[in-house]
N, C-alpha and C. Protein backbone atom coordinates (compact mmCIF):
# COMPACT_ATOMS: atom_id res chain seq x y z
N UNK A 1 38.63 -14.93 3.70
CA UNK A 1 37.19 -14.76 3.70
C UNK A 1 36.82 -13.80 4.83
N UNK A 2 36.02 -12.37 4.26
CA UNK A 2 35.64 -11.92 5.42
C UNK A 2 34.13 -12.32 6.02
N UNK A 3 34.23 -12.02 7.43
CA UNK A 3 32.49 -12.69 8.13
C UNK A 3 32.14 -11.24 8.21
N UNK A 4 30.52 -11.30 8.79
CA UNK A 4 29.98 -9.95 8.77
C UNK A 4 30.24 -10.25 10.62
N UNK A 5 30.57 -9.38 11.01
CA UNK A 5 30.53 -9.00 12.71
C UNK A 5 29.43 -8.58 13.15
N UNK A 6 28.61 -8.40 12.45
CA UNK A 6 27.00 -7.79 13.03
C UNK A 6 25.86 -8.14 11.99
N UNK A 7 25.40 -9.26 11.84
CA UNK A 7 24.31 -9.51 10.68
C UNK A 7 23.54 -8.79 10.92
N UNK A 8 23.24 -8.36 12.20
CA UNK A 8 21.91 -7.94 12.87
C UNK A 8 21.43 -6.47 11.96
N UNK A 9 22.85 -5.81 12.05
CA UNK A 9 22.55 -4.19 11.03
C UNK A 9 22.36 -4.70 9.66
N UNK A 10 22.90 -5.44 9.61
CA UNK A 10 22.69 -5.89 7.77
C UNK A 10 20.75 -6.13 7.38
N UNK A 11 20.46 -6.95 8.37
CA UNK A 11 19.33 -7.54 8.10
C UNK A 11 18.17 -6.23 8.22
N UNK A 12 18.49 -5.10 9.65
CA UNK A 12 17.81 -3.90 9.92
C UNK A 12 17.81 -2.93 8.61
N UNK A 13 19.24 -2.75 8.27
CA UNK A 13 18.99 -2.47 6.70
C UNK A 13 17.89 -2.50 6.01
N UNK A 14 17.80 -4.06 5.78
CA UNK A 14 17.01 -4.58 4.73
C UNK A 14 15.15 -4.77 5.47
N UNK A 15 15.04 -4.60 6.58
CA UNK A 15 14.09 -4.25 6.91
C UNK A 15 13.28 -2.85 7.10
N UNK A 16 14.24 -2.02 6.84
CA UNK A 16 13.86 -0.80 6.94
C UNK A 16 13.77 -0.76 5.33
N UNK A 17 14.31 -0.73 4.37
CA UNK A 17 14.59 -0.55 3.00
C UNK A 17 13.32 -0.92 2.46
N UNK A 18 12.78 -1.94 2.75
CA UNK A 18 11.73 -2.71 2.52
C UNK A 18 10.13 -2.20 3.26
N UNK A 19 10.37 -1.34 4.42
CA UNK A 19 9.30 -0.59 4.74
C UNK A 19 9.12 1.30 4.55
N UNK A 20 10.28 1.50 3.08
CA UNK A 20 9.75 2.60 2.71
C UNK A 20 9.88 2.59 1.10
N UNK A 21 9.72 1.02 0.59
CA UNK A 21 9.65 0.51 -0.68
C UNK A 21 8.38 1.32 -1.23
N UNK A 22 7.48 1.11 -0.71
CA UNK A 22 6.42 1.42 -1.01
C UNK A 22 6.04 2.96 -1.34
N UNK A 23 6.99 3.84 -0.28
CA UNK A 23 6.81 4.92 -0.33
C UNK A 23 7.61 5.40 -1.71
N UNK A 24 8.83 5.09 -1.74
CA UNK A 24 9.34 5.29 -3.10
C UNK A 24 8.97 4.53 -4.39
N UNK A 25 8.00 3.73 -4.40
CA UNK A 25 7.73 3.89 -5.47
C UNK A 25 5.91 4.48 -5.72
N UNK A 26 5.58 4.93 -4.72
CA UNK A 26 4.25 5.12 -4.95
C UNK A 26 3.07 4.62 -4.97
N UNK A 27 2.00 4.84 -5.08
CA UNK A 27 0.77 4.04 -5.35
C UNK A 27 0.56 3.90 -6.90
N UNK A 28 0.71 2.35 -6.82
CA UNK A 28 0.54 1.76 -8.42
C UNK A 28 -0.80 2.25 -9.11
N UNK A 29 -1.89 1.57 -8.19
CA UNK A 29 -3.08 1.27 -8.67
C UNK A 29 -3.83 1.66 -7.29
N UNK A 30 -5.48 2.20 -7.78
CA UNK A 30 -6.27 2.59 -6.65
C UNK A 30 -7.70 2.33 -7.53
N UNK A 31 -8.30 1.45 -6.64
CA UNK A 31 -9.66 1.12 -7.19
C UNK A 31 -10.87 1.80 -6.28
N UNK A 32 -11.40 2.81 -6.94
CA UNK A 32 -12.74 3.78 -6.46
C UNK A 32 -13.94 3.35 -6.18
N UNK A 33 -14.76 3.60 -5.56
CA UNK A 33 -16.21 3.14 -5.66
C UNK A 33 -16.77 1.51 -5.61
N UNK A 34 -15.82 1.12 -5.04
CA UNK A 34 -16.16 -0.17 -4.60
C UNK A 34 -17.20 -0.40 -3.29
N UNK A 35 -17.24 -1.74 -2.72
CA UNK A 35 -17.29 -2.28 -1.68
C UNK A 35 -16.65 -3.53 -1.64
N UNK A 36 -15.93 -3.09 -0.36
CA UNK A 36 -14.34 -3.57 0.16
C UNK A 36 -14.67 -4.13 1.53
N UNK A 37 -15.12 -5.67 1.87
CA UNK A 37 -15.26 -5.66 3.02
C UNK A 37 -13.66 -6.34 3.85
N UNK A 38 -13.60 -6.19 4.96
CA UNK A 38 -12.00 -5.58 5.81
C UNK A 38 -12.31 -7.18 6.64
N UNK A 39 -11.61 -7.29 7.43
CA UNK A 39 -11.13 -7.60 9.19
C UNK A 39 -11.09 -6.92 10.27
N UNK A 40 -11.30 -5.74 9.46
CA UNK A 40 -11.01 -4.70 10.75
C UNK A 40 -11.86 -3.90 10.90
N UNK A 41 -12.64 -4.41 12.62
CA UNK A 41 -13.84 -4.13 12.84
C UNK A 41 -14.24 -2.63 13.16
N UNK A 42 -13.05 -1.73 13.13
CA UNK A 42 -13.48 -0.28 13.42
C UNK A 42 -13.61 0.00 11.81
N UNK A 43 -13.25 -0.58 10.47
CA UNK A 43 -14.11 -0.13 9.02
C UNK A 43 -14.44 -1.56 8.90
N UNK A 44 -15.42 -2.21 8.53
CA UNK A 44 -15.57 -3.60 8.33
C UNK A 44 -15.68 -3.44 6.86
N UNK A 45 -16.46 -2.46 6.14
CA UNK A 45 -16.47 -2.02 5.16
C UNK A 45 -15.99 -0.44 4.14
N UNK A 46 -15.29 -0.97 3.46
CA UNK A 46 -14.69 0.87 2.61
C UNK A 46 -14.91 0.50 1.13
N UNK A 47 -14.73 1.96 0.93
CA UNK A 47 -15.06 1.58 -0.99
C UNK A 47 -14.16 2.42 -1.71
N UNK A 48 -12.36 1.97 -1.30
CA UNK A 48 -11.46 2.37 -2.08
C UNK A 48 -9.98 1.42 -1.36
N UNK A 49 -9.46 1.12 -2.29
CA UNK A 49 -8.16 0.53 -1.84
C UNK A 49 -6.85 1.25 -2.62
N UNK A 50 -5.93 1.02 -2.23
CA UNK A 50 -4.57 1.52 -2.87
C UNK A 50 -3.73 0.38 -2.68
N UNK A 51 -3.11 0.31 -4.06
CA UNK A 51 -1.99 -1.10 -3.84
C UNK A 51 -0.76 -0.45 -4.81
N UNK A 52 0.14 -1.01 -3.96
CA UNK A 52 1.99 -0.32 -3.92
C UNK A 52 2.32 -2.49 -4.37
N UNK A 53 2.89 -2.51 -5.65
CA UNK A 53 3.75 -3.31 -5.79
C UNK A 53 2.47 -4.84 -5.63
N UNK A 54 2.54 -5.49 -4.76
CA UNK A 54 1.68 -7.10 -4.32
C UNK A 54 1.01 -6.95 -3.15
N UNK A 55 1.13 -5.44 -2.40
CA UNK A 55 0.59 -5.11 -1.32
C UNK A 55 -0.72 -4.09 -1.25
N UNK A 56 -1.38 -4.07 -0.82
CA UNK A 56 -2.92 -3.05 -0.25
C UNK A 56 -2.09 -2.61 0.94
N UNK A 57 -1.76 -1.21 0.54
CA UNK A 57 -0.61 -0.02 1.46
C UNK A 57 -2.13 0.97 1.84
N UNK A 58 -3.19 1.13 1.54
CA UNK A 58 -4.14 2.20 2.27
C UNK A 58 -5.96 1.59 1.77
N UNK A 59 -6.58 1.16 2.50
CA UNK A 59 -8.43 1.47 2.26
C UNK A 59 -8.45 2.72 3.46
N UNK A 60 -9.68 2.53 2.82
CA UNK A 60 -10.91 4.01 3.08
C UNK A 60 -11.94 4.77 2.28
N UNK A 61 -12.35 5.75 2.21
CA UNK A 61 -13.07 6.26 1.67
C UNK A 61 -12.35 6.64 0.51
N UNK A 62 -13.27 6.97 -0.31
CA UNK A 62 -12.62 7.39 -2.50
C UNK A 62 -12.06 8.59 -1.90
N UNK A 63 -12.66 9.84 -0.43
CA UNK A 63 -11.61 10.97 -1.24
C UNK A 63 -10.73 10.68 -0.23
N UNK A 64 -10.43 9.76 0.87
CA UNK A 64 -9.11 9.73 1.79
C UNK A 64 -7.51 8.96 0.25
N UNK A 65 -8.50 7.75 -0.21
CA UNK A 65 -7.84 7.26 -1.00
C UNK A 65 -6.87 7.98 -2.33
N UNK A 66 -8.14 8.51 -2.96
CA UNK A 66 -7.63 10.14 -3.91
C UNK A 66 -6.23 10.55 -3.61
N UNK A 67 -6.19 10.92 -2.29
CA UNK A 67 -5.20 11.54 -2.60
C UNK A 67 -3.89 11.00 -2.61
N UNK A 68 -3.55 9.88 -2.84
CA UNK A 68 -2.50 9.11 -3.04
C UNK A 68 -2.40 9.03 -4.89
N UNK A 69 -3.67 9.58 -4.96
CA UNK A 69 -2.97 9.29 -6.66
C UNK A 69 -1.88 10.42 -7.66
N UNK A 70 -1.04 9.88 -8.06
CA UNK A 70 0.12 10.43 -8.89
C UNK A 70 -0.23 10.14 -10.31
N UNK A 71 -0.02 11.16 -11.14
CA UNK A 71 0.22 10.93 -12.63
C UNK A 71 0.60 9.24 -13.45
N UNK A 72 1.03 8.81 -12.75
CA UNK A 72 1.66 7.61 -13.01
C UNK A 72 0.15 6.15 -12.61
N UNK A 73 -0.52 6.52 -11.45
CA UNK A 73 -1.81 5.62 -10.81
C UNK A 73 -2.30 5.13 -11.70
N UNK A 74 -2.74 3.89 -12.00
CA UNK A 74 -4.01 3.63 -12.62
C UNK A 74 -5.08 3.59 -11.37
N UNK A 75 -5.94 4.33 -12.31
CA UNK A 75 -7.17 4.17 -11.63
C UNK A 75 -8.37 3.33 -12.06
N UNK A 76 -8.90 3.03 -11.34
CA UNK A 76 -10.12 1.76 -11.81
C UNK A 76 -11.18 2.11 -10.86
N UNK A 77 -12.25 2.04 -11.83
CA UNK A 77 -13.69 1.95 -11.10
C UNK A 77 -14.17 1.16 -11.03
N UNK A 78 -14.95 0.74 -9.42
CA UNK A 78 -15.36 -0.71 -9.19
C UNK A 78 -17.13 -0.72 -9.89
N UNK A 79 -17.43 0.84 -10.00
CA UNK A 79 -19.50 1.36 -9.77
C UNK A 79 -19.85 0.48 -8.89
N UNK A 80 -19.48 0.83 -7.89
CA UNK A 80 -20.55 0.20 -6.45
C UNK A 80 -20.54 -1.17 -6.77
N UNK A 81 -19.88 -1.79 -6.97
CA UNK A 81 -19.96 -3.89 -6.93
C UNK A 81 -19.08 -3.88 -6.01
């Protein structure tokens, strides 16, 4: 039976792998023209989100958001709700 001598790289691996998941596969879905209220008191409010996979990877404004969209995006309109 072999042991691993260093889990530590194994696991860094898989932590790094996992923080450019998102980037390889893109932005799934991006919902426009919303209102999106945050936690985070420097935007408390935005009216666009981007979600990669089970995650919200970018808010902000519709044209910061825009430009994450690829051929592949669904896009969805919230009309201002």
């Amino acid at each position: 039976m072999r042991t691993m001598k260093n889990p530590t790289s194994f696991i860094l691996f898989f932590i790094i792998l996992s923080l450019f998941h998102n980037n390889l596969m893109g932005t799934e879905m991006v919902i426009l023209n919303g209102t999106v209220y945050t936690v985070d008191p420097n935007s408390p409010v935005v009216e666009a989100i981007a979600i990669s996979g089970n995650r919200i990877i970018a808010i902000g404004t519709n044209q910061e958001i825009s430009k994450l969209i690829t051929p592949s995006t669904t896009v969805i309109s919230a009309d201002h709700k």
